[in-house]
Protein backbone atom coordinates (compact mmCIF):
# COMPACT_ATOMS: atom_id res chain seq x y z
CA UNK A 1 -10.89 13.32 4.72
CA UNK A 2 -11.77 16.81 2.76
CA UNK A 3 -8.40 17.92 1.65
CA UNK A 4 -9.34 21.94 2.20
CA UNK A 5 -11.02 24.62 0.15
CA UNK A 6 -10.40 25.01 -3.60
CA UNK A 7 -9.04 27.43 -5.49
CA UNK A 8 -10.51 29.42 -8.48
CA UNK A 9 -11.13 27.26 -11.63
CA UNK A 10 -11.29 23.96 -9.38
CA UNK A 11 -14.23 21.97 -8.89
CA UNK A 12 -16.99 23.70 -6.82
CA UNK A 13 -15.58 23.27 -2.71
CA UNK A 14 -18.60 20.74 -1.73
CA UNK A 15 -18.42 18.85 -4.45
CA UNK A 16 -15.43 18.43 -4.79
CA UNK A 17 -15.68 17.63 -1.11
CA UNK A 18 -17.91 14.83 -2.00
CA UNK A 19 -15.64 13.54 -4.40
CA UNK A 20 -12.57 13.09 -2.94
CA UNK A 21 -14.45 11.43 -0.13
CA UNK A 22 -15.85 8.94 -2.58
CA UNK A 23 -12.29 8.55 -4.02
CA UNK A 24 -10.41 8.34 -0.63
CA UNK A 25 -12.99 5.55 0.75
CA UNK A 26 -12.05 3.42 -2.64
CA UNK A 27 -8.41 4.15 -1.43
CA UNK A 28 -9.05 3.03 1.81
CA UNK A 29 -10.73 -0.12 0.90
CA UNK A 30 -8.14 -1.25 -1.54
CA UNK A 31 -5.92 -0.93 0.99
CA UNK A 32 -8.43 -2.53 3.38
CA UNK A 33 -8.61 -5.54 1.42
CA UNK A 34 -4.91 -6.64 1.84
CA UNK A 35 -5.75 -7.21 5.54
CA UNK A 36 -9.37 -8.64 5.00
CA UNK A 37 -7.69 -11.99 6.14
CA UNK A 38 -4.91 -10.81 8.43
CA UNK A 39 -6.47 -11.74 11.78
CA UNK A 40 -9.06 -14.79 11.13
CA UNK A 41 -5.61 -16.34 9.00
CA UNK A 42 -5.62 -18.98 11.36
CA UNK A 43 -8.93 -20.08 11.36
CA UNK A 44 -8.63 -19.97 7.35
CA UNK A 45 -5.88 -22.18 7.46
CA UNK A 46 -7.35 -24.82 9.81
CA UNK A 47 -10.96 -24.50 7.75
CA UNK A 48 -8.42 -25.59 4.12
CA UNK A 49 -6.04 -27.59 5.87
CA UNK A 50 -3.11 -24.95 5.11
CA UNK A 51 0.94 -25.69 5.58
CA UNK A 52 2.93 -22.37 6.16
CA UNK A 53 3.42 -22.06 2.47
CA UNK A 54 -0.69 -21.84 1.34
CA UNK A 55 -0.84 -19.63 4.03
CA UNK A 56 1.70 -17.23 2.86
CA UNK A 57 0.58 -17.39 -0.35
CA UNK A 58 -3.12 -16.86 0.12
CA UNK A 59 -2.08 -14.17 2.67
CA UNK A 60 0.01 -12.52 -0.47
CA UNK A 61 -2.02 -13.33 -3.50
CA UNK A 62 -4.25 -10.24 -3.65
CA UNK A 63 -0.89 -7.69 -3.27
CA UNK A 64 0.82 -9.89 -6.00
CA UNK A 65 -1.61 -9.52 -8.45
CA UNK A 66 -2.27 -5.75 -7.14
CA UNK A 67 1.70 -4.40 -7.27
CA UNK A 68 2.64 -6.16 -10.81
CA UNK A 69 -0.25 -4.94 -12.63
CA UNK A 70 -0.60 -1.18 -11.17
CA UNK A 71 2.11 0.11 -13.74
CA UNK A 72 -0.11 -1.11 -16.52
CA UNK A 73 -3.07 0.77 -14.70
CA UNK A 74 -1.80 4.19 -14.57
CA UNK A 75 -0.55 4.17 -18.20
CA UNK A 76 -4.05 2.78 -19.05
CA UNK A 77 -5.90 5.50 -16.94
CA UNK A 78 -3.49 8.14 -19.04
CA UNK A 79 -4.96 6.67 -21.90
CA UNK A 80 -8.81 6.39 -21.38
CA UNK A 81 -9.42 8.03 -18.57
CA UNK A 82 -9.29 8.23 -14.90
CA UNK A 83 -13.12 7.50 -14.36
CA UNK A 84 -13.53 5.26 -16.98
CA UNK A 85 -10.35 2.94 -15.46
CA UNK A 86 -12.30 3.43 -12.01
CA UNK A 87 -15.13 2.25 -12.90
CA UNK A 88 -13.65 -1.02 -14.74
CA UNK A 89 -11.45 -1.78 -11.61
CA UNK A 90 -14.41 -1.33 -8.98
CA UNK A 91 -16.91 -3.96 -11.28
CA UNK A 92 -14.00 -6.30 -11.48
CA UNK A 93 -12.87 -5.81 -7.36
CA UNK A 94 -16.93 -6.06 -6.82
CA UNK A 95 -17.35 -9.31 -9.05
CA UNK A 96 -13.93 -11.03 -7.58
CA UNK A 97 -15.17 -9.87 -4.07
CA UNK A 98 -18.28 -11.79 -3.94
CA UNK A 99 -16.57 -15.09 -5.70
CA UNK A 100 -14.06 -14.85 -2.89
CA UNK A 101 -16.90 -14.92 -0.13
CA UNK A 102 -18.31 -17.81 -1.48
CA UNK A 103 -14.80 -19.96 -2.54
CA UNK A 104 -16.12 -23.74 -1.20
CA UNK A 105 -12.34 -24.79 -1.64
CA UNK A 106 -8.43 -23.08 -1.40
CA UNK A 107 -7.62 -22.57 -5.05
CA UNK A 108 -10.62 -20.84 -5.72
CA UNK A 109 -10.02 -18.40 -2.70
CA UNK A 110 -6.47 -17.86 -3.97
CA UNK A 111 -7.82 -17.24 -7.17
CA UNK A 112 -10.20 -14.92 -6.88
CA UNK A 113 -8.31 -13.14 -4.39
CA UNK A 114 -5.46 -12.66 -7.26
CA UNK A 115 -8.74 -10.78 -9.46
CA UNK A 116 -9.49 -8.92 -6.38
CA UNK A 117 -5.58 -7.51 -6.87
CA UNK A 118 -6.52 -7.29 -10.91
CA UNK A 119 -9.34 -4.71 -10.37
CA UNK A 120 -7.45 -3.05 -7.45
CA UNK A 121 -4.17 -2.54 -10.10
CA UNK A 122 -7.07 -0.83 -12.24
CA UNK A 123 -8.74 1.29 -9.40
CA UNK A 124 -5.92 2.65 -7.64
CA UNK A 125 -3.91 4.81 -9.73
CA UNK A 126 -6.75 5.46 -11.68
CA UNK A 127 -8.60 7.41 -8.46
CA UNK A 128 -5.12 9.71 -8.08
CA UNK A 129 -5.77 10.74 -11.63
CA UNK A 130 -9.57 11.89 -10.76
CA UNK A 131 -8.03 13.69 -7.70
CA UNK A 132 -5.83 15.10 -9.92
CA UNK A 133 -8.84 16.28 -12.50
CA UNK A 134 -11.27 17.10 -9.45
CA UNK A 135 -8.39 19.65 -7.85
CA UNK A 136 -6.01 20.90 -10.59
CA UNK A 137 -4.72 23.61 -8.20
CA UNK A 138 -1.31 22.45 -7.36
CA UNK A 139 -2.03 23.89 -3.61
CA UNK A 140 -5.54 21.68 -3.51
CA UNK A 141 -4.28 18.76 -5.08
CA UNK A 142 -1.15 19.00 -2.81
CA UNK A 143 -3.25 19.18 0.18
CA UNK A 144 -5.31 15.74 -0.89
CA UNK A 145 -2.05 13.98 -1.52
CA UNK A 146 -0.92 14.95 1.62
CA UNK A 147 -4.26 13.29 3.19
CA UNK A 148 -3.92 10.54 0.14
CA UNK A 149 -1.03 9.09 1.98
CA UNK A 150 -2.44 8.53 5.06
CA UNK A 151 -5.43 6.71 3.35
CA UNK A 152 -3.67 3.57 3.59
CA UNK A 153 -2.08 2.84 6.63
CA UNK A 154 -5.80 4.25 7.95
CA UNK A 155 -7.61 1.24 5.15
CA UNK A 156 -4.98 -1.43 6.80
CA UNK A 157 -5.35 -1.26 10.35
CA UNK A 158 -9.70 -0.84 9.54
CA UNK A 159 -8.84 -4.29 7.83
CA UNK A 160 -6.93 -5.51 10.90
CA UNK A 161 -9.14 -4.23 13.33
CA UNK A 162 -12.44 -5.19 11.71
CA UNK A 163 -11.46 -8.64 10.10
CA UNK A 164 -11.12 -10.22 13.73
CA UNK A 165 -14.72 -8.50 15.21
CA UNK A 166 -16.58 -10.23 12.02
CA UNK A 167 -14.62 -13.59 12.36
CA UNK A 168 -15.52 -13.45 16.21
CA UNK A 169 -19.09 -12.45 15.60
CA UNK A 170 -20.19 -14.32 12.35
CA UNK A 171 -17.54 -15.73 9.39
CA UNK A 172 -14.20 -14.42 7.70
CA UNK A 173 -16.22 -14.68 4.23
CA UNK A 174 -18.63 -12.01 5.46
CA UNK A 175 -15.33 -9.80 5.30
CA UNK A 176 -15.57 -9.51 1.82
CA UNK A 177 -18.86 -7.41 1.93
CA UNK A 178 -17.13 -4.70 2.65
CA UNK A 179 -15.29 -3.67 -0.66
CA UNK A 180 -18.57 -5.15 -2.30
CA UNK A 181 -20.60 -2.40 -0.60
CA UNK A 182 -17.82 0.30 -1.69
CA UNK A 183 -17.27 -0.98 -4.86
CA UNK A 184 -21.00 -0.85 -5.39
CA UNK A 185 -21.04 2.75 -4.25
CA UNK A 186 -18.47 4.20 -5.81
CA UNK A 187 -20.00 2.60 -9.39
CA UNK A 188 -23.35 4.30 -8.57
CA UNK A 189 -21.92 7.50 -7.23
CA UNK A 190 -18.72 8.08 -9.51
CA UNK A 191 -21.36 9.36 -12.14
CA UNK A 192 -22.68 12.33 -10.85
CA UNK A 193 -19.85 13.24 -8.25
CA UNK A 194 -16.34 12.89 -10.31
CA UNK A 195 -15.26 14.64 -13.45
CA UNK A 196 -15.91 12.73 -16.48
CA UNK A 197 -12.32 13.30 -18.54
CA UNK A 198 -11.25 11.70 -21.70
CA UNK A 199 -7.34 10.93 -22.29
CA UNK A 200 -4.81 12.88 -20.76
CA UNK A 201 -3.60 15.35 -23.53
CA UNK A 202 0.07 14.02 -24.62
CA UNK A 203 -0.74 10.82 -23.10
CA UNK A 204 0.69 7.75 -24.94
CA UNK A 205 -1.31 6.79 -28.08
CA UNK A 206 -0.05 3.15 -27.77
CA UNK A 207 -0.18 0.83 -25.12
CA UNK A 208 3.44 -0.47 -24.27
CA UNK A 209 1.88 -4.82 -24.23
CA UNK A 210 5.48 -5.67 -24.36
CA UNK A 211 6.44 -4.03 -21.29
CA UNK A 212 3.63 -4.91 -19.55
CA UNK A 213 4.00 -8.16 -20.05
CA UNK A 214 7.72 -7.96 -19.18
CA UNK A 215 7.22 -6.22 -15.86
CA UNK A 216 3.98 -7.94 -14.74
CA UNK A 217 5.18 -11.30 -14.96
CA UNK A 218 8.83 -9.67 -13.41
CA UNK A 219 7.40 -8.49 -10.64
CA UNK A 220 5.01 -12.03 -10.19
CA UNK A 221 8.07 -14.12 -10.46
CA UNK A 222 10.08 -11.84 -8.33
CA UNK A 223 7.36 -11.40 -5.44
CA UNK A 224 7.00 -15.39 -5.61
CA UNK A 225 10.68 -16.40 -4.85
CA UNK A 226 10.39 -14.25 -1.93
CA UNK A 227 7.54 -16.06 -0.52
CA UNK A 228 8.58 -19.26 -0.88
CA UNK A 229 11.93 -18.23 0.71
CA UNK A 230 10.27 -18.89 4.09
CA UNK A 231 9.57 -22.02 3.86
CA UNK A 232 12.02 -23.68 1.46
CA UNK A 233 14.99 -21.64 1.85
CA UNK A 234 16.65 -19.29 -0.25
CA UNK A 235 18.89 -22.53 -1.93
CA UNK A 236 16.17 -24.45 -2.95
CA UNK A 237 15.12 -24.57 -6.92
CA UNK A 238 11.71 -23.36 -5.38
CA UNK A 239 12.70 -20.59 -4.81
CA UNK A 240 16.11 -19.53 -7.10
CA UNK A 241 13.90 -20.52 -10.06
CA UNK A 242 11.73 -17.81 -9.49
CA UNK A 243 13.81 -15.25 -8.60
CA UNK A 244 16.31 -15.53 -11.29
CA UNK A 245 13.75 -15.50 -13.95
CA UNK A 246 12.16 -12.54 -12.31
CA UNK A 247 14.86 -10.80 -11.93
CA UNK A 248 15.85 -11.69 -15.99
CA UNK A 249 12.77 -10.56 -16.96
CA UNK A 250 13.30 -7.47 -15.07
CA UNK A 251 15.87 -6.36 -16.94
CA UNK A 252 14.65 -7.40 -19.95
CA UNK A 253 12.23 -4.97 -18.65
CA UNK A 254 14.44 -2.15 -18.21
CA UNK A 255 15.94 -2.47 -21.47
CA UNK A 256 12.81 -3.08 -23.52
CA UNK A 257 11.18 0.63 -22.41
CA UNK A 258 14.55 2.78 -23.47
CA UNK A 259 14.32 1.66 -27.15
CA UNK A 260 9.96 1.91 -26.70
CA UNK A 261 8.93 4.88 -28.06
CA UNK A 262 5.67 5.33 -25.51
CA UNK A 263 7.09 3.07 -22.60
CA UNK A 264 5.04 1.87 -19.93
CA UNK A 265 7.82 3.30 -17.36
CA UNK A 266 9.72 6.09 -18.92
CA UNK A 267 13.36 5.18 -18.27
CA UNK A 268 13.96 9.27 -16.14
CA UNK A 269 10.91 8.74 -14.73
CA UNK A 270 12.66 7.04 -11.57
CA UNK A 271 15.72 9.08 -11.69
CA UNK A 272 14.48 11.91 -9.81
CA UNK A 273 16.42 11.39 -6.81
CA UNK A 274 13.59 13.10 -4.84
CA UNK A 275 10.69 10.48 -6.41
CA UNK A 276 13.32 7.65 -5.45
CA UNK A 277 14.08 8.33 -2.06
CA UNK A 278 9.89 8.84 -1.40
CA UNK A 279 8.99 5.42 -3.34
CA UNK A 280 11.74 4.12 -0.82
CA UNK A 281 10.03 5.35 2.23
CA UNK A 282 6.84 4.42 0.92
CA UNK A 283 8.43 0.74 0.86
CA UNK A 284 10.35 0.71 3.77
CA UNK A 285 6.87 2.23 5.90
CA UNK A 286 4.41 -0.28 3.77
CA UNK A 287 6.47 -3.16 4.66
CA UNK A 288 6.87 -2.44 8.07
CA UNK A 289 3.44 -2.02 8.83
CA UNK A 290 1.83 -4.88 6.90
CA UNK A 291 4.79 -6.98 8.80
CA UNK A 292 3.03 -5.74 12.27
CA UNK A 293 -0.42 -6.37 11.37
CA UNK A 294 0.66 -9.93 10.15
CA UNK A 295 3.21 -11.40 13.12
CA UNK A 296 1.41 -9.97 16.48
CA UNK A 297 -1.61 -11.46 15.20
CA UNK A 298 0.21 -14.99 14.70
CA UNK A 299 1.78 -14.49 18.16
CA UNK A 300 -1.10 -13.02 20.31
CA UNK A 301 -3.53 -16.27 18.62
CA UNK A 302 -0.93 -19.21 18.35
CA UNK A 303 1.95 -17.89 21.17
CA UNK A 304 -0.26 -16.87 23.75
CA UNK A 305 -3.16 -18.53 23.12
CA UNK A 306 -5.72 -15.11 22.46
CA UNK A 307 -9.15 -15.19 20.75
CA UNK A 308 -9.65 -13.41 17.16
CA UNK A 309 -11.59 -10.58 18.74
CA UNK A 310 -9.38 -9.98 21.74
CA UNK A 311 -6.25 -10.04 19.29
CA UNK A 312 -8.34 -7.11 17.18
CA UNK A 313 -8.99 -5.23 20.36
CA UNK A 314 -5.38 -4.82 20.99
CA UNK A 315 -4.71 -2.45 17.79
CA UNK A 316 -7.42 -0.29 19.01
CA UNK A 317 -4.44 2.40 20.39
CA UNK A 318 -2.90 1.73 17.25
CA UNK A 319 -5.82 3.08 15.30
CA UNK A 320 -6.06 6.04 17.82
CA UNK A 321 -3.08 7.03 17.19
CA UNK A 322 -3.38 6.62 13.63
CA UNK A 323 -6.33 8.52 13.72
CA UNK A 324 -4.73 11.84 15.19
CA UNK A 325 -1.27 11.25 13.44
CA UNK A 326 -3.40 11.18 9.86
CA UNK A 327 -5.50 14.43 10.89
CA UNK A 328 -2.15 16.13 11.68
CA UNK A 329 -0.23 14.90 8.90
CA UNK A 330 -1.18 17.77 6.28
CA UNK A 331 -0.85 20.67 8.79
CA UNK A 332 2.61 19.27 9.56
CA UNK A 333 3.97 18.92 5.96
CA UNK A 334 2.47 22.51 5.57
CA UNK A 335 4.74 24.01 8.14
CA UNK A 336 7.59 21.41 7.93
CA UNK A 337 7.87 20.58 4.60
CA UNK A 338 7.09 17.15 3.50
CA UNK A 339 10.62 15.77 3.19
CA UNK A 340 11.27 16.69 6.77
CA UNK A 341 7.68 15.13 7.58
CA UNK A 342 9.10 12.13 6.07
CA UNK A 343 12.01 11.88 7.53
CA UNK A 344 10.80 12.20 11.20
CA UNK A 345 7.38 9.94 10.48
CA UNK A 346 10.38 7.39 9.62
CA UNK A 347 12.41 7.98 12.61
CA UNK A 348 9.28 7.60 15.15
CA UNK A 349 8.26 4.14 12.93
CA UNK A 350 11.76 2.82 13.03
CA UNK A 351 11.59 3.44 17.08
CA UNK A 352 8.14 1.70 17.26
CA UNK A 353 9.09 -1.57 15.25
CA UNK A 354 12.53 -1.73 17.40
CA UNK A 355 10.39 -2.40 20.80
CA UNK A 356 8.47 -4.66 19.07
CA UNK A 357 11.62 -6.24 18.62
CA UNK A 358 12.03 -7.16 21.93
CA UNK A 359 9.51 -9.86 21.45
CA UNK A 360 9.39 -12.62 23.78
CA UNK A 361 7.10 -15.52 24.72
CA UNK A 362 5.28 -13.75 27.83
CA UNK A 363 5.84 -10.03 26.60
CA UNK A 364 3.40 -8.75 28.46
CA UNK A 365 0.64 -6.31 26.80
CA UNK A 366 0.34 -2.83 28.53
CA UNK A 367 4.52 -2.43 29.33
CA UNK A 368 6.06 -4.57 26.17
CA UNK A 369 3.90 -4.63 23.13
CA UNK A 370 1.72 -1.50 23.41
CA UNK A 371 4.73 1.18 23.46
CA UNK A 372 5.69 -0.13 20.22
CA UNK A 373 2.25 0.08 18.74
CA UNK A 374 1.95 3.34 19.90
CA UNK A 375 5.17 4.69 18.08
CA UNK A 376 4.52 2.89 15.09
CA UNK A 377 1.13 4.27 13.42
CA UNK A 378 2.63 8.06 15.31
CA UNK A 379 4.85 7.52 12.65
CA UNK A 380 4.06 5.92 10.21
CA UNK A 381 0.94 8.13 8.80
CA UNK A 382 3.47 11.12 8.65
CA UNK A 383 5.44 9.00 6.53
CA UNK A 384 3.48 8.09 4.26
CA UNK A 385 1.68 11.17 3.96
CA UNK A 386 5.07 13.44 3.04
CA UNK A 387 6.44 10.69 0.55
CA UNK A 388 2.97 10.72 -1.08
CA UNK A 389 3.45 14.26 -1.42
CA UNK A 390 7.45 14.06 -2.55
CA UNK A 391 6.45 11.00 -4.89
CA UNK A 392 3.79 13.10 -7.02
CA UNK A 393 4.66 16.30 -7.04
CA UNK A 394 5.42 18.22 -10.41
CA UNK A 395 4.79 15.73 -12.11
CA UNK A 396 2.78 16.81 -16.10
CA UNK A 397 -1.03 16.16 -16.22
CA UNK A 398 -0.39 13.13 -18.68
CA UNK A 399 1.86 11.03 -16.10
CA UNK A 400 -0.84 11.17 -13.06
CA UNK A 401 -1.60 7.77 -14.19
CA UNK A 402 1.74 6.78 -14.11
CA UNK A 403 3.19 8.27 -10.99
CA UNK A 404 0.22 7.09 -9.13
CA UNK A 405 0.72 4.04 -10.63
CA UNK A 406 4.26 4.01 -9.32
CA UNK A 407 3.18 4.65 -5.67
CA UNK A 408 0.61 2.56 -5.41
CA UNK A 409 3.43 0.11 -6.76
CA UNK A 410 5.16 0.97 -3.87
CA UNK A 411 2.98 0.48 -1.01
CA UNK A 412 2.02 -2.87 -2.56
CA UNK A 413 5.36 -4.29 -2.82
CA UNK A 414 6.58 -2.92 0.97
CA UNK A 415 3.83 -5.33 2.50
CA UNK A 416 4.25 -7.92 -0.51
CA UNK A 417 8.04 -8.27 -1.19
CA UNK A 418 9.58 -6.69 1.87
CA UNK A 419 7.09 -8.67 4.37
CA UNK A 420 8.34 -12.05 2.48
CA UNK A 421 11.59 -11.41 2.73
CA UNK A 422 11.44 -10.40 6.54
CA UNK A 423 9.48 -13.57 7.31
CA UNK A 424 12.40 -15.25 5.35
CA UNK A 425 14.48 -14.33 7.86
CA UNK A 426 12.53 -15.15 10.58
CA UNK A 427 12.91 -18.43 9.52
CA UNK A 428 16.22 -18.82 9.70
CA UNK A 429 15.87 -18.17 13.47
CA UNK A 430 15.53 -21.38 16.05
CA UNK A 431 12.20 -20.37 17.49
CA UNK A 432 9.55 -18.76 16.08
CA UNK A 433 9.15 -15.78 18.32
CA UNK A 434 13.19 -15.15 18.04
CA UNK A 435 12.28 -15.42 14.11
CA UNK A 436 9.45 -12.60 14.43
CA UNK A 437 11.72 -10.62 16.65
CA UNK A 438 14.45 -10.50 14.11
CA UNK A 439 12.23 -9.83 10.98
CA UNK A 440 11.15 -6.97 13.67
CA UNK A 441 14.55 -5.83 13.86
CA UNK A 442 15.33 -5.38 10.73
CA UNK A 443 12.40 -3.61 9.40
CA UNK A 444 13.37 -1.04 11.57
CA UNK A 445 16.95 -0.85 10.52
CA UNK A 446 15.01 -0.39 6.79
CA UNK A 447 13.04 2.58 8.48
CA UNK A 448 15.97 4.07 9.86
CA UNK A 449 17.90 3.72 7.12
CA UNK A 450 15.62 5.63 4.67
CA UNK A 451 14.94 8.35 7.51
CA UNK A 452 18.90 9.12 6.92
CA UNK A 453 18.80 9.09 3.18
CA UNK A 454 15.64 11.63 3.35
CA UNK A 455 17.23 13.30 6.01
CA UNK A 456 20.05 13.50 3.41
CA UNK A 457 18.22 14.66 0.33
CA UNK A 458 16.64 17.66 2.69
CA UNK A 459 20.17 19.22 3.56
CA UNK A 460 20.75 19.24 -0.43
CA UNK A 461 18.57 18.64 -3.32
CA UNK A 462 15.48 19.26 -1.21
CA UNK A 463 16.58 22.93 0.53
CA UNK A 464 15.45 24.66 -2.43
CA UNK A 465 12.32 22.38 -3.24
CA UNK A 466 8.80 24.52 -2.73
CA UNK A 467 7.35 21.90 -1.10
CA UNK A 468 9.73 22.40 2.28
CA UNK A 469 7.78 25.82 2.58
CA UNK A 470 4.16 26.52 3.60
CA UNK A 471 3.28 28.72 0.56
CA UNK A 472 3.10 25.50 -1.42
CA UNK A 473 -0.33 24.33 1.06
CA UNK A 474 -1.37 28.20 1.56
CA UNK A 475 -5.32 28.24 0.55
């Protein structure tokens, strides 16, 4: 997880060692706590008497809460600091955490799983900026970014794989222990192993409440509409409601931060084409993922009958792969380039979720499913490792906040937004496995797709970019 030796006028090499481990665990678990419910769903849904919608919704509360409020989070760690931001996200994910393992009814799970998302919106971006302040070298901090992005594809399938050993083995609600225990060690560690920094010289003075507002409750309405599309359709008032005022107060969004004078999301921010096409991958790979680690599940426990534990065991390749692809991942953007890293991370992803496509009702393990799972993590830690890279780099001191605030936004809508609307799809299919095999399908026509538009933006914009040669990672 060490990101590689220091430079000069950087932290000291072990501890800043020390610290990025800290910080990378926190990634991890954030990302970990998406999942915390992926495999005992099921047996959550029986225990609360859950339709298809409550489960949907409790399955996408934590990463509605988490992707709305993350903008807000960066510009607030710009303003008062990463550690300080850290710290205020880990008490709240801590406090939520322990209210969730105890919820005696539904609501109060979904609710406390939406503050989970609330003190993860606060932690996330907030940890990029202490990377940022713990290795200011642009070769060091490239390096961690490079390892950053792997961080959570590595924190979901340790959700995945872990959730369905505890339900097995004890209860789902001692799940939540686990971001406790981080959360608890990050609060008591972050003091004498991260940089304590103020605000971000040239950071905004004000906070942009408006905006905020405008985009939170956006994003909310948005991410809802999408959700409910699986069950009610995408013509029912359920559902159009929602999205139209979403997508109002969207661009009411928009509008309101070009006549802001310290915006929340500085209108050029997103018009780097380079940024754009990374936050796309980002996306594309997030939602294609989370979309694995929430069908097979469903099929392997209600199609063919498995046990929680068994259904865990069969992402153990998965993680194996993931394992190697993530140590690999920074070596390979150092001699590749990451937008060429990116591009072929994609490619191998989009050719994993395509077998997976070719679901069926007796697919059998070893010769249909496990190809697929195979491919995917081979390709998807690559992926998300480059567009980490692409996504932050160059970008001043005072926006680390922001642009990690941005990505995070990314990986948390892929598996939010893009999950909902693939399982609306799947709907719309006569059986359910022909349903999951579509939503299959087309996540890897999304993959694909963005593998061509990065393959795209290396052949121009990109062929002059340092970060397609090694001197850019040389220690």
């Amino acid at each position: 997880m060490r990101p590689g030796p220091t430079r000069p006028g950087s932290a000291g090499h072990g501890s800043s060692g020390r610290g990025f481990a800290l910080l990378g665990a926190v990634q991890a678990v954030l990302i970990f706590t998406i999942m915390i419910l992926s495999v005992p769903l099921p047996l959550v849904a029986r225990e609360f008497g859950l339709g298809p919608s409550g489960v949907l919704l409790l399955s996408a509360a934590y990463g509605l809460s988490f992707s709305s409020l993350l903008l807000l989070g960066g510009r607030l760690a710009d303003r008062h600091g990463g550690r300080r931001m850290l710290r205020a996200g880990l008490l709240l994910l801590a406090a939520a955490s322990v209210a969730s393992a105890v919820a005696p009814t539904y609501p109060l799970l979904l609710a406390t799983r939406f503050v989970q998302g609330v003190g993860a919106a606060l932690a996330a971006p907030a940890a990029v900026a202490v990377v940022r302040a713990l290795l200011p070298q642009p070769a060091a901090y490239g390096r961690a970014m490079a390892t950053w992005g792997g961080l959570s594809v590595l924190g979901a399938t340790a959700g995945n794989l872990l959730s369905g050993a505890v339900a097995a083995w004890a209860s789902w609600r001692w799940l939540f222990g686990v971001p406790v225990l981080v959360a608890v060690a990050g609060l008591a560690l972050s003091g004498r192993l991260l940089p304590s920094a103020g605000p971000v010289p040239g950071a905004p003075s004000a906070l942009d409440v408006r905006g905020a507002a405008l985009a939170t409750t956006g994003v909310c309405a948005a991410s809802y509409g999408l959700v409910a599309a699986g069950e009610h359709g995408w013509g029912a008032p359920t559902v159009l409601g929602p999205l139209v005022v979403g997508a109002a107060l969207l661009v009411a969004f928009a509008a309101a931060e070009r006549r802001t004078a310290d915006p929340l999301l500085p209108p050029g921010f997103l018009a780097d084409r380079r940024r754009a096409t990374a936050l796309a991958a980002v996306m594309a790979t997030a939602a294609g993922t989370a979309l694995t680690f929430l069908l097979l599940p469903l099929y392997l426990q209600q199609v063919r009958g498995w046990g929680v534990l068994a259904t865990s065991a069969a992402f153990l390749p998965y993680a194996a792969v993931l394992l190697l692809a993530g140590r690999l991942a920074a070596p390979l953007t150092a001699r590749y380039g990451a937008a060429a890293v990116t591009a072929g991370g994609l490619a191998v992803a989009a050719a994993g979720l395509a077998l997976l496509a070719g679901l069926a009702p007796a697919t059998p393990y070893v010769t249909g499913l496990l190809p697929g799972l195979l491919l995917l993590p081979a390709g998807a830690g690559p992926a998300f490792a480059g567009a980490a890279v692409l996504a932050t780099h160059g970008v001043p001191p005072d926006r680390t906040g922001l642009a990690a605030g941005v990505l995070n936004t990314a990986m948390e809508l892929g598996p939010t937004t893009g999950v909902a609307a693939l399982m609306a799809l799947a709907a719309t299919r006569p059986t359910e496995v022909g349903g999951y095999a579509a939503a299959f399908a087309a996540a890897a026509a999304g993959l694909a797709l963005t593998a061509v538009a990065v393959t795209s933006l290396t052949r121009s914009t990109l062929s002059e970019h340092p970060l397609n040669h090694t001197e850019e990672y040389s220690a």
